[in-house]
N, C-alpha and C. Protein backbone atom coordinates (compact mmCIF):
# COMPACT_ATOMS: atom_id res chain seq x y z
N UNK A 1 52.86 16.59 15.10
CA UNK A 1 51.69 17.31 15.57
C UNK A 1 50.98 17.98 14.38
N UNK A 2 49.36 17.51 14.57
CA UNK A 2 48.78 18.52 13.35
C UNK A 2 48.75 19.68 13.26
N UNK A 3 48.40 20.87 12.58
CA UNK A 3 48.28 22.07 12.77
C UNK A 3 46.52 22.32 12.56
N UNK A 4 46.49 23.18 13.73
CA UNK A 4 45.28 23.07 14.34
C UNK A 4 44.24 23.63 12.79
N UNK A 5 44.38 24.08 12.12
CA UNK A 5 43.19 24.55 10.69
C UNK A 5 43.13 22.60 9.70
N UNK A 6 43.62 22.04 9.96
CA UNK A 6 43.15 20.84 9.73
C UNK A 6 41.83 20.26 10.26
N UNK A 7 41.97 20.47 12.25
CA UNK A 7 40.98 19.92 12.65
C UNK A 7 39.71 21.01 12.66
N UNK A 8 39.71 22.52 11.98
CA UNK A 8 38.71 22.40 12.12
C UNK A 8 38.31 23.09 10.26
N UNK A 9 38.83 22.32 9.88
CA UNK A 9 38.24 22.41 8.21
C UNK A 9 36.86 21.82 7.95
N UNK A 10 35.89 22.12 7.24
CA UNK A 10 34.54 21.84 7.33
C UNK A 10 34.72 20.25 6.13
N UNK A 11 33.66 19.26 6.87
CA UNK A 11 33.94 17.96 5.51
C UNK A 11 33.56 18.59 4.22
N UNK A 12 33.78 18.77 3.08
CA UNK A 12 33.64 18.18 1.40
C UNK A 12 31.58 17.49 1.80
N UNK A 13 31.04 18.02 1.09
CA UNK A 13 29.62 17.69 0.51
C UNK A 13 29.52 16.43 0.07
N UNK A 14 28.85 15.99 0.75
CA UNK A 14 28.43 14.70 -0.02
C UNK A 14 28.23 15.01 -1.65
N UNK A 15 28.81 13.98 -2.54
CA UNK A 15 28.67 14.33 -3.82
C UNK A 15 26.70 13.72 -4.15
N UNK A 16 26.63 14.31 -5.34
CA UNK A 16 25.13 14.12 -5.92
C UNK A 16 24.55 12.96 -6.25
N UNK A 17 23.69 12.48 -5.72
CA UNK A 17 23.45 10.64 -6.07
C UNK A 17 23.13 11.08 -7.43
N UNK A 18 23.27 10.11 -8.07
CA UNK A 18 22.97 10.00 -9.52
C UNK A 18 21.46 9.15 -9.83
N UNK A 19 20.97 9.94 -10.60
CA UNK A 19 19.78 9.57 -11.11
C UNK A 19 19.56 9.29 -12.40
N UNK A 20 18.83 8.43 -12.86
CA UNK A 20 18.54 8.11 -14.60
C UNK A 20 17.47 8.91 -14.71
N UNK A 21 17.22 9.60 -15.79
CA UNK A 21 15.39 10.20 -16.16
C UNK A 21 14.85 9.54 -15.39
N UNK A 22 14.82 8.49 -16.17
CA UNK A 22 13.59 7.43 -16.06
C UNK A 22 13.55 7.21 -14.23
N UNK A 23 14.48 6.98 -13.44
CA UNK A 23 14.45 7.34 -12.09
C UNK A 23 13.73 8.17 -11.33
N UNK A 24 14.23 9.55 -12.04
CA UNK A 24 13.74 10.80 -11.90
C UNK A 24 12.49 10.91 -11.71
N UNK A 25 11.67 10.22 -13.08
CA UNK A 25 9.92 10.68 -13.32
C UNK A 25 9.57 9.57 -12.14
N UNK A 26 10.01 8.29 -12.30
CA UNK A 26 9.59 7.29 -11.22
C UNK A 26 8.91 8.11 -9.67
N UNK A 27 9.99 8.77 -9.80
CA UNK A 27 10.35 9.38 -8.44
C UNK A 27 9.31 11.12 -8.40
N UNK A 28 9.26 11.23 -8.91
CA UNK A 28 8.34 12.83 -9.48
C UNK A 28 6.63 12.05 -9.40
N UNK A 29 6.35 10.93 -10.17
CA UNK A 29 5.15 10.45 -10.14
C UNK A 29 4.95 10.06 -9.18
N UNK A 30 6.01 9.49 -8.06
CA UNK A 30 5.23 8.93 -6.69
C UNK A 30 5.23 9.75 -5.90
N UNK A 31 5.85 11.41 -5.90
CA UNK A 31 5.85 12.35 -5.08
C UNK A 31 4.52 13.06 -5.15
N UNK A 32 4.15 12.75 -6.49
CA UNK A 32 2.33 13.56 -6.91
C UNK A 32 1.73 13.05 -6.35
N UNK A 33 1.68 11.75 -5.95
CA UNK A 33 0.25 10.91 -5.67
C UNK A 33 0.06 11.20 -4.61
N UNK A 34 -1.63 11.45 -4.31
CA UNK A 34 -2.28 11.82 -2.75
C UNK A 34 -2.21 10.52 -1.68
N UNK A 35 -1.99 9.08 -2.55
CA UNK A 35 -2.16 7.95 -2.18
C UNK A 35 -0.84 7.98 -1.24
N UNK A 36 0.49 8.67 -1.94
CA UNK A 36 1.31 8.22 -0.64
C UNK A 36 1.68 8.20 0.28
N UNK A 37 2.16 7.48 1.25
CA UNK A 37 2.68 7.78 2.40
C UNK A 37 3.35 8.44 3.04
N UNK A 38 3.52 9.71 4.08
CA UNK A 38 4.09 10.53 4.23
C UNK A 38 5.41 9.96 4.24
N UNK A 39 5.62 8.31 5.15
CA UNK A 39 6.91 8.38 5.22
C UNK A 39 7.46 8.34 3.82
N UNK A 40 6.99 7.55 2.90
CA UNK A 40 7.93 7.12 1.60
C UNK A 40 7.48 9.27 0.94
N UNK A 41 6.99 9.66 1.01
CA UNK A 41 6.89 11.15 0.66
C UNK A 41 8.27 11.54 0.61
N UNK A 42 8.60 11.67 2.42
CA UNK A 42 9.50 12.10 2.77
C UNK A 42 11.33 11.49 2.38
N UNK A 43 11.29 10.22 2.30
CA UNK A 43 12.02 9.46 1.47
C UNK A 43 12.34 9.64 -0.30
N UNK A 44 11.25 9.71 -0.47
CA UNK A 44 11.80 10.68 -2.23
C UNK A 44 12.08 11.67 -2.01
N UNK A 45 11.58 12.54 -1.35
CA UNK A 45 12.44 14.08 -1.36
C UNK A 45 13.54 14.03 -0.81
N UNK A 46 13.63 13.42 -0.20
CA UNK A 46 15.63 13.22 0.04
C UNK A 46 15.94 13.01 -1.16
N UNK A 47 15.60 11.66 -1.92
CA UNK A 47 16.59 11.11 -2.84
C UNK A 47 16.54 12.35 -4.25
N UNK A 48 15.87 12.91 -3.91
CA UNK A 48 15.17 13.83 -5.54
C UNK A 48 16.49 15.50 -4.47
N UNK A 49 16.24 15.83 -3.71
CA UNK A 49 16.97 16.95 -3.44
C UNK A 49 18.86 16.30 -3.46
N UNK A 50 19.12 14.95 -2.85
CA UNK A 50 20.35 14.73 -2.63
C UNK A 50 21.13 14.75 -4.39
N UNK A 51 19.92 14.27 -4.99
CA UNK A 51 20.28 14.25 -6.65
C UNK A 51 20.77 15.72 -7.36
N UNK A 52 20.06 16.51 -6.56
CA UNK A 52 20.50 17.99 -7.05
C UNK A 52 21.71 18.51 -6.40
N UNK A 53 22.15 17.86 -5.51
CA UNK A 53 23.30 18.25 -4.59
C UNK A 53 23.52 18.72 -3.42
N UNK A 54 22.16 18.92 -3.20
CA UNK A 54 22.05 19.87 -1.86
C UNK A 54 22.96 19.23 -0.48
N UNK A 55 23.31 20.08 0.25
CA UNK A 55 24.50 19.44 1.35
C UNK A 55 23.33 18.38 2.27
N UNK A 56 23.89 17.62 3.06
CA UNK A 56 22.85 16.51 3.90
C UNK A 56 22.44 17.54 4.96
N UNK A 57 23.48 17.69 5.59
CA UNK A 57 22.79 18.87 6.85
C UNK A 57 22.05 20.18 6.45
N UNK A 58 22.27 20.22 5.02
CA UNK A 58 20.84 21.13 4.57
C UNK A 58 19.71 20.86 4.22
N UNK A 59 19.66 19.63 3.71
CA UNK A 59 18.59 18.53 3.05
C UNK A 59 17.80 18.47 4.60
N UNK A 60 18.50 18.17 5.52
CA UNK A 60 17.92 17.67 7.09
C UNK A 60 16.91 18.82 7.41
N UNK A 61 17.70 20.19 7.35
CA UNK A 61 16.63 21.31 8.09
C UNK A 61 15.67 21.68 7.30
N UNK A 62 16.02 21.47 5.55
CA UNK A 62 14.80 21.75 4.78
C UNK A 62 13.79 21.19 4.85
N UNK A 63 13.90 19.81 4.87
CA UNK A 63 12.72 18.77 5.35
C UNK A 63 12.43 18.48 6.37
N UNK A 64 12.72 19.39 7.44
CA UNK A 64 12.37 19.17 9.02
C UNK A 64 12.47 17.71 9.66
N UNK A 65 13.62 17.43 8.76
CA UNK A 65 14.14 15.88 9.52
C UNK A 65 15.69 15.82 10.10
N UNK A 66 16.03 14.46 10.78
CA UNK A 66 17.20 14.89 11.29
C UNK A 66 18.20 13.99 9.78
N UNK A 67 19.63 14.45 10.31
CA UNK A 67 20.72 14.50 9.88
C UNK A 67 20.27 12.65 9.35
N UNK A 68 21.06 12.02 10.46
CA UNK A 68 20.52 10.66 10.49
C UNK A 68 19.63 9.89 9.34
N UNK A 69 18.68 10.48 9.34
CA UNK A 69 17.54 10.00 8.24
C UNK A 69 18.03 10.33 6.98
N UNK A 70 18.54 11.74 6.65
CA UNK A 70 18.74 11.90 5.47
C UNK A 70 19.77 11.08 4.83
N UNK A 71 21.01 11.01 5.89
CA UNK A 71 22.11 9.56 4.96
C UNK A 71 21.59 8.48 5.03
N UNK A 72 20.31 7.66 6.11
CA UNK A 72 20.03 6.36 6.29
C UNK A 72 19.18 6.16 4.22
N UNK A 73 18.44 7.44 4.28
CA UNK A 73 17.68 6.79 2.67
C UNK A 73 18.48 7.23 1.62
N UNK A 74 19.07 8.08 1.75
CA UNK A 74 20.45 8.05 0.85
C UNK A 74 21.45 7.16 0.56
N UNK A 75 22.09 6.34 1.62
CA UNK A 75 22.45 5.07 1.24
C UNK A 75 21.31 3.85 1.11
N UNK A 76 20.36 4.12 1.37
CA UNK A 76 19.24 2.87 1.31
C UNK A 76 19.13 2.48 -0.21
N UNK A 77 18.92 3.99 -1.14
CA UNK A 77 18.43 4.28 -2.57
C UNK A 77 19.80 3.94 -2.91
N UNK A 78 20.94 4.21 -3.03
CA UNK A 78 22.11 4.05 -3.17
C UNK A 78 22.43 2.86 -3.74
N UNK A 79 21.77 1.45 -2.50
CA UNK A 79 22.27 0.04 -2.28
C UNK A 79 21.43 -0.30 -2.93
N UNK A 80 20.15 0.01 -2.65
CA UNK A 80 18.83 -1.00 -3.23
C UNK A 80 18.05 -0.13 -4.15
N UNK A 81 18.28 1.26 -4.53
CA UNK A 81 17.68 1.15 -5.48
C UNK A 81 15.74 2.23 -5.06
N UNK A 82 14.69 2.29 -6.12
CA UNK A 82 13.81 2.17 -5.63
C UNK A 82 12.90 1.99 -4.52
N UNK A 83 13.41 0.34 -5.09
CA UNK A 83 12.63 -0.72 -4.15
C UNK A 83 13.18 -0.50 -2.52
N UNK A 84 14.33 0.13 -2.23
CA UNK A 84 15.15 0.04 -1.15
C UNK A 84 13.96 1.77 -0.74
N UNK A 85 13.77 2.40 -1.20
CA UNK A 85 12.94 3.23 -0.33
C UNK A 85 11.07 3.09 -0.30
N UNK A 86 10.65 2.33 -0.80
CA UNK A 86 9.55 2.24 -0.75
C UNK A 86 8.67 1.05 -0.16
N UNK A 87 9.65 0.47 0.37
CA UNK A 87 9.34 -0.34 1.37
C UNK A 87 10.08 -0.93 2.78
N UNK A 88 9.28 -0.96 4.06
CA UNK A 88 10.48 -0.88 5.05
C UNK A 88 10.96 -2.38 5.29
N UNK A 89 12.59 -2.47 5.50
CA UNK A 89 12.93 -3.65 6.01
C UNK A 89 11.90 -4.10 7.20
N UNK A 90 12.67 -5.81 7.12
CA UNK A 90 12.04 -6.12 8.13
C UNK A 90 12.14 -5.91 9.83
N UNK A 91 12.06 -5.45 10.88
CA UNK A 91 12.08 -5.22 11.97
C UNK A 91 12.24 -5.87 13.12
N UNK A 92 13.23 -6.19 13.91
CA UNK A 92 12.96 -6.88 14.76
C UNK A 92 12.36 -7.26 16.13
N UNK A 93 11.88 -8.53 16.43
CA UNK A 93 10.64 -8.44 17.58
C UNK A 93 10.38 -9.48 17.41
N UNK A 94 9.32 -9.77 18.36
CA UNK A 94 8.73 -11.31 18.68
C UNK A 94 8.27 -11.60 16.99
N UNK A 95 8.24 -12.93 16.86
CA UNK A 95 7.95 -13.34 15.66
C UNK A 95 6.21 -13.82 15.59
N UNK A 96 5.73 -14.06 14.73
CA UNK A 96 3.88 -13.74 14.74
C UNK A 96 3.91 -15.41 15.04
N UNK A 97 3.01 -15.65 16.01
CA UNK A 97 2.61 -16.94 16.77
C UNK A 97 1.83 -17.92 16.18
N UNK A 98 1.15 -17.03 15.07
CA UNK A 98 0.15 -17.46 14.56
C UNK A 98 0.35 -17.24 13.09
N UNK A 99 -0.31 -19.09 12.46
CA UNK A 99 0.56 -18.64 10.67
C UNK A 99 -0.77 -18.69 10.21
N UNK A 100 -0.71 -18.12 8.81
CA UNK A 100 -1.92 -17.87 8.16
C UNK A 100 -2.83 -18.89 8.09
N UNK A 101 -2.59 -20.21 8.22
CA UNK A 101 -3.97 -21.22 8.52
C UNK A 101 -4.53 -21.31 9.82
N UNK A 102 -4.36 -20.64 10.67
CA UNK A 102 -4.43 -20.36 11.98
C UNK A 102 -5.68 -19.18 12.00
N UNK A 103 -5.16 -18.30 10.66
CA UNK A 103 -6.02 -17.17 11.10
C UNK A 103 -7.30 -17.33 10.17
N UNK A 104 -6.64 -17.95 9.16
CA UNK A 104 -7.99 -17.79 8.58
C UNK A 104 -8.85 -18.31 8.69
N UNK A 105 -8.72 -19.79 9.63
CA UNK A 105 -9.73 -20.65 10.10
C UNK A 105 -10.68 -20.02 11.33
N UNK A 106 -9.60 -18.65 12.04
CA UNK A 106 -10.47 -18.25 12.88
C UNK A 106 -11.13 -17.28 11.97
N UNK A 107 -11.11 -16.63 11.22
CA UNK A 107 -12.12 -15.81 10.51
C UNK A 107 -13.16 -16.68 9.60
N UNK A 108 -13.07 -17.80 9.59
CA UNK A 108 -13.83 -18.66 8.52
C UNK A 108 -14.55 -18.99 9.92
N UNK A 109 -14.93 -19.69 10.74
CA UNK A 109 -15.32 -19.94 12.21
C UNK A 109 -15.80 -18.39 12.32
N UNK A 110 -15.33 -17.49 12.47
CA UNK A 110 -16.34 -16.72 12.72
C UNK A 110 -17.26 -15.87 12.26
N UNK A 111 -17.43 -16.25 11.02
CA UNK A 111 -18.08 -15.75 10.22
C UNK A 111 -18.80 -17.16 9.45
N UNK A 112 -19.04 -18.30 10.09
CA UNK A 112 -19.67 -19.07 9.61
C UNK A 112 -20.06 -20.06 10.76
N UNK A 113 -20.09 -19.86 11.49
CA UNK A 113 -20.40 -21.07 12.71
C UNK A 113 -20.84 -19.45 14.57
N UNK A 114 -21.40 -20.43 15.19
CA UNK A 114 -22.03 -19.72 16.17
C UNK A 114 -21.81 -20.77 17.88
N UNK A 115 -21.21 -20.12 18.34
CA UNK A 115 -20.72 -20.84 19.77
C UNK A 115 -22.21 -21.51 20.29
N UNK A 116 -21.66 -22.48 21.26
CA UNK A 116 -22.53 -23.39 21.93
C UNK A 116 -23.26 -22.00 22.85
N UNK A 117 -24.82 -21.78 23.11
CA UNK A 117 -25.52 -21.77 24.02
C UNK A 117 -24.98 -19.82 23.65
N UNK A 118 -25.24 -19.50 22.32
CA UNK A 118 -24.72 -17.99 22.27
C UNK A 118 -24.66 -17.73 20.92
N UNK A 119 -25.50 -16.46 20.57
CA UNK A 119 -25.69 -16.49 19.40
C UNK A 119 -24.60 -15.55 18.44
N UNK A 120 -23.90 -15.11 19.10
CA UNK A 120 -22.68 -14.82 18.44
C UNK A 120 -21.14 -14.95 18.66
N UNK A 121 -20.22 -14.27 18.09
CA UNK A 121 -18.47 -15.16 19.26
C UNK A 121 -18.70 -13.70 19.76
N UNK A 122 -17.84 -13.68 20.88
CA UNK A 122 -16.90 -12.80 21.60
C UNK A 122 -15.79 -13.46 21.25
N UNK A 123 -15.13 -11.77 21.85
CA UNK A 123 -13.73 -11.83 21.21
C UNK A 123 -12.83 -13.28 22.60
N UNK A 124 -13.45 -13.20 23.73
CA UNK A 124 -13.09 -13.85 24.65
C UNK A 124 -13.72 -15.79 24.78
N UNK A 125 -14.19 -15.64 23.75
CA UNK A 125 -15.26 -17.06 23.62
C UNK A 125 -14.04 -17.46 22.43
N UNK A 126 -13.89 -16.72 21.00
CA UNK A 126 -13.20 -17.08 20.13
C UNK A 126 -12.05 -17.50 20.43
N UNK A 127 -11.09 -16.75 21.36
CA UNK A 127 -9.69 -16.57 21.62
C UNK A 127 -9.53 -18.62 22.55
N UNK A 128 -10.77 -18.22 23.32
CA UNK A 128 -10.64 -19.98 24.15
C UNK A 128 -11.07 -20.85 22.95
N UNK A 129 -11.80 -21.01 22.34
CA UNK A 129 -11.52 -21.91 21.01
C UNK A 129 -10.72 -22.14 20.05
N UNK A 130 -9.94 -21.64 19.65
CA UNK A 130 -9.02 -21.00 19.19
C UNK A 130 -7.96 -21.06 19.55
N UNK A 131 -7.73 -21.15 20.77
CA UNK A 131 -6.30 -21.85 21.64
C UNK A 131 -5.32 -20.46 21.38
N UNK A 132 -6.16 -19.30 21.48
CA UNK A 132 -5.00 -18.11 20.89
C UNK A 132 -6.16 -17.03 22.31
N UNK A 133 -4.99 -15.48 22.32
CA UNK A 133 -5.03 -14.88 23.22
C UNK A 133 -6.34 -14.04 22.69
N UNK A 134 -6.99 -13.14 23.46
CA UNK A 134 -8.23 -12.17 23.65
C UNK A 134 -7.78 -11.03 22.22
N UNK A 135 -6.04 -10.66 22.46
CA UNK A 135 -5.63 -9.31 21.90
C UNK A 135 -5.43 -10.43 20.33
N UNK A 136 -5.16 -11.34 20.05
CA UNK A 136 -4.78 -12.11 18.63
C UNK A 136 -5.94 -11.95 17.90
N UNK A 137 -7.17 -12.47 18.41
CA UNK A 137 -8.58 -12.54 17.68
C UNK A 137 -8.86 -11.23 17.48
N UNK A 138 -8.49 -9.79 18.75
CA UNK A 138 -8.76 -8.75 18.29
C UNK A 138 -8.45 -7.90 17.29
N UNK A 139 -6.75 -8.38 17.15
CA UNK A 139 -6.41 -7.63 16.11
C UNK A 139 -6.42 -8.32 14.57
N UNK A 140 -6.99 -9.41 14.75
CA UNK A 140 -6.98 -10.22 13.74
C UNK A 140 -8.83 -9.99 13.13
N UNK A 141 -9.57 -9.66 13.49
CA UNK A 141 -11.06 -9.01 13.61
C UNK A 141 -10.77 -7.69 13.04
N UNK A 142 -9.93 -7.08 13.33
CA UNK A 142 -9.60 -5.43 13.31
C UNK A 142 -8.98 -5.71 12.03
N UNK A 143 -8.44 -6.17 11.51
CA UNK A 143 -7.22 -6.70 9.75
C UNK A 143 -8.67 -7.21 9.29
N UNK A 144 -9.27 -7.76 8.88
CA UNK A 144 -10.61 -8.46 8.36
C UNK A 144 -11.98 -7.40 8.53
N UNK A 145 -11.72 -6.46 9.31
CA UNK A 145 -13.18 -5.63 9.29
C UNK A 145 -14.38 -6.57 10.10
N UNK A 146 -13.86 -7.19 11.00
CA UNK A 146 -14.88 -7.80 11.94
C UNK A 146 -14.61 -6.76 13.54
N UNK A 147 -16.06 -6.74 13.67
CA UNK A 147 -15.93 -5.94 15.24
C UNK A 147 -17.29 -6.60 16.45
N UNK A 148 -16.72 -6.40 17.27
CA UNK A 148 -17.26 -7.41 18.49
C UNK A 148 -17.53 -5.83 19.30
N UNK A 149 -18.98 -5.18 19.01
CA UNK A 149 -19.73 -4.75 19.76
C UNK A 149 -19.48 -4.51 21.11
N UNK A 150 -20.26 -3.30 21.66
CA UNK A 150 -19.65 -3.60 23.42
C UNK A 150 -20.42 -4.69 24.22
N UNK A 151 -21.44 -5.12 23.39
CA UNK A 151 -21.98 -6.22 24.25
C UNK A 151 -21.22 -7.16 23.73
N UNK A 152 -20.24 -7.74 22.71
CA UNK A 152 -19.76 -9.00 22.45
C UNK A 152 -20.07 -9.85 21.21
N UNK A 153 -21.24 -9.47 20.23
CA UNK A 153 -21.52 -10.01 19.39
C UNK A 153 -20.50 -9.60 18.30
N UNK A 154 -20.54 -10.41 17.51
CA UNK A 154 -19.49 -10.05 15.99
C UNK A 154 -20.07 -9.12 15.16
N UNK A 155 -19.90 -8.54 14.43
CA UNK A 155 -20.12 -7.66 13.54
C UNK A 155 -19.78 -7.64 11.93
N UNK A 156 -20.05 -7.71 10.96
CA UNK A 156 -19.14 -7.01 9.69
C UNK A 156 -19.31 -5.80 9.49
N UNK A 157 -18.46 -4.92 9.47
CA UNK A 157 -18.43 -3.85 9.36
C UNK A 157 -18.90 -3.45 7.78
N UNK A 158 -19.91 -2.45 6.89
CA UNK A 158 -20.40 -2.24 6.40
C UNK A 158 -20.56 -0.67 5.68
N UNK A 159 -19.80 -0.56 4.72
CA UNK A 159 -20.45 1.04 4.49
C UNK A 159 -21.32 1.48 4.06
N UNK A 160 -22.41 1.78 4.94
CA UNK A 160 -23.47 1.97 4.29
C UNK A 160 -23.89 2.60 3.12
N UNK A 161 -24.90 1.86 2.03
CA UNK A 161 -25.39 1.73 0.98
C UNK A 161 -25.88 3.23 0.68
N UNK A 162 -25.04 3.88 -0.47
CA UNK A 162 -25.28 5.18 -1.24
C UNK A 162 -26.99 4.95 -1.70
N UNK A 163 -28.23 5.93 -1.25
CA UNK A 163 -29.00 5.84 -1.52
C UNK A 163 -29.71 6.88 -2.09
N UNK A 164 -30.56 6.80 -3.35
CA UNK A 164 -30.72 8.21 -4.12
C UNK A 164 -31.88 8.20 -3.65
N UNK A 165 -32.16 9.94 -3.35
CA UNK A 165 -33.17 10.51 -2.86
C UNK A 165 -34.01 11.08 -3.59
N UNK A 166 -35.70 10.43 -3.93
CA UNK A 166 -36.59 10.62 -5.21
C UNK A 166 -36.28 12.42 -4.36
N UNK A 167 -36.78 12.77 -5.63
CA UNK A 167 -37.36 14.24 -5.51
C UNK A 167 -38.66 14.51 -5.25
């Protein structure tokens, strides 16, 4: 039989991931940039606080994340490195129906040709030519900066032209 101050002894700290400088600044320069992503944000500051030692279940409440997350990118950086936090595995789910000569022929078609008896596509005219669904052409319009109006015509979306104002 154990004696009961065994089971309730607190675990030993995760020890300190180890970092190279050169890691370090890697990791310091992508935490500066306005460009990044909150999630990968939040992913270096794990790996940059776990480097200093801080306990995981303290790392968790400092960064208003859970427990969970903080060992998932801690061993992520661990295994892979960098590259292992700054980009997400792949995910699983239906696989894309449609391969890139598929799409780009519908964006080349619609941006260069004009349906029978109609002077522009709909998203519901394209999708039946196309042999693909209403939501495929939409979100495939939406990735390309094409938009189909509420009446149905195509669009390129455009930012309008910075224009200087004589005095």
């Amino acid at each position: 039989m154990l004696p009961h101050t065994l089971e309730a002894m607190p675990r030993a700290a995760a020890p300190p991931l180890s970092l190279t400088e050169r890691e370090r600044e890697q990791l310091l320069q992508i935490s500066k940039l306005r460009s990044t992503p909150r999630s990968v944000a939040l992913r270096v500051r794990i790996v940059l606080s776990a480097s200093e030692g801080i306990a995981n279940k303290v790392l968790a409440r400092q960064l208003s994340t859970s427990l969970p997350t903080v060992l998932l990118w801690r061993a992520r950086y661990q295994s892979d490195g960098l590259a292992g936090i700054l980009e997400d595995r792949p995910r699983s789910g239906r696989p894309k129906e449609i391969s890139a000569e598929q799409e780009a022929a519908l964006v080349e078609t619609t941006l260069h040709s004009t349906p029978k008896d109609a002077t522009h596509w709909s998203v519901r005219s394209m999708a039946k030519t196309q042999g693909v669904s209403s939501a495929t052409v939409q979100r495939i319009w939406k990735k390309h900066h094409l938009q189909a109006p509420s009446r149905g015509d195509v669009q390129i979306q455009h930012r309008p032209a910075f224009r200087r104002q004589s005095p």
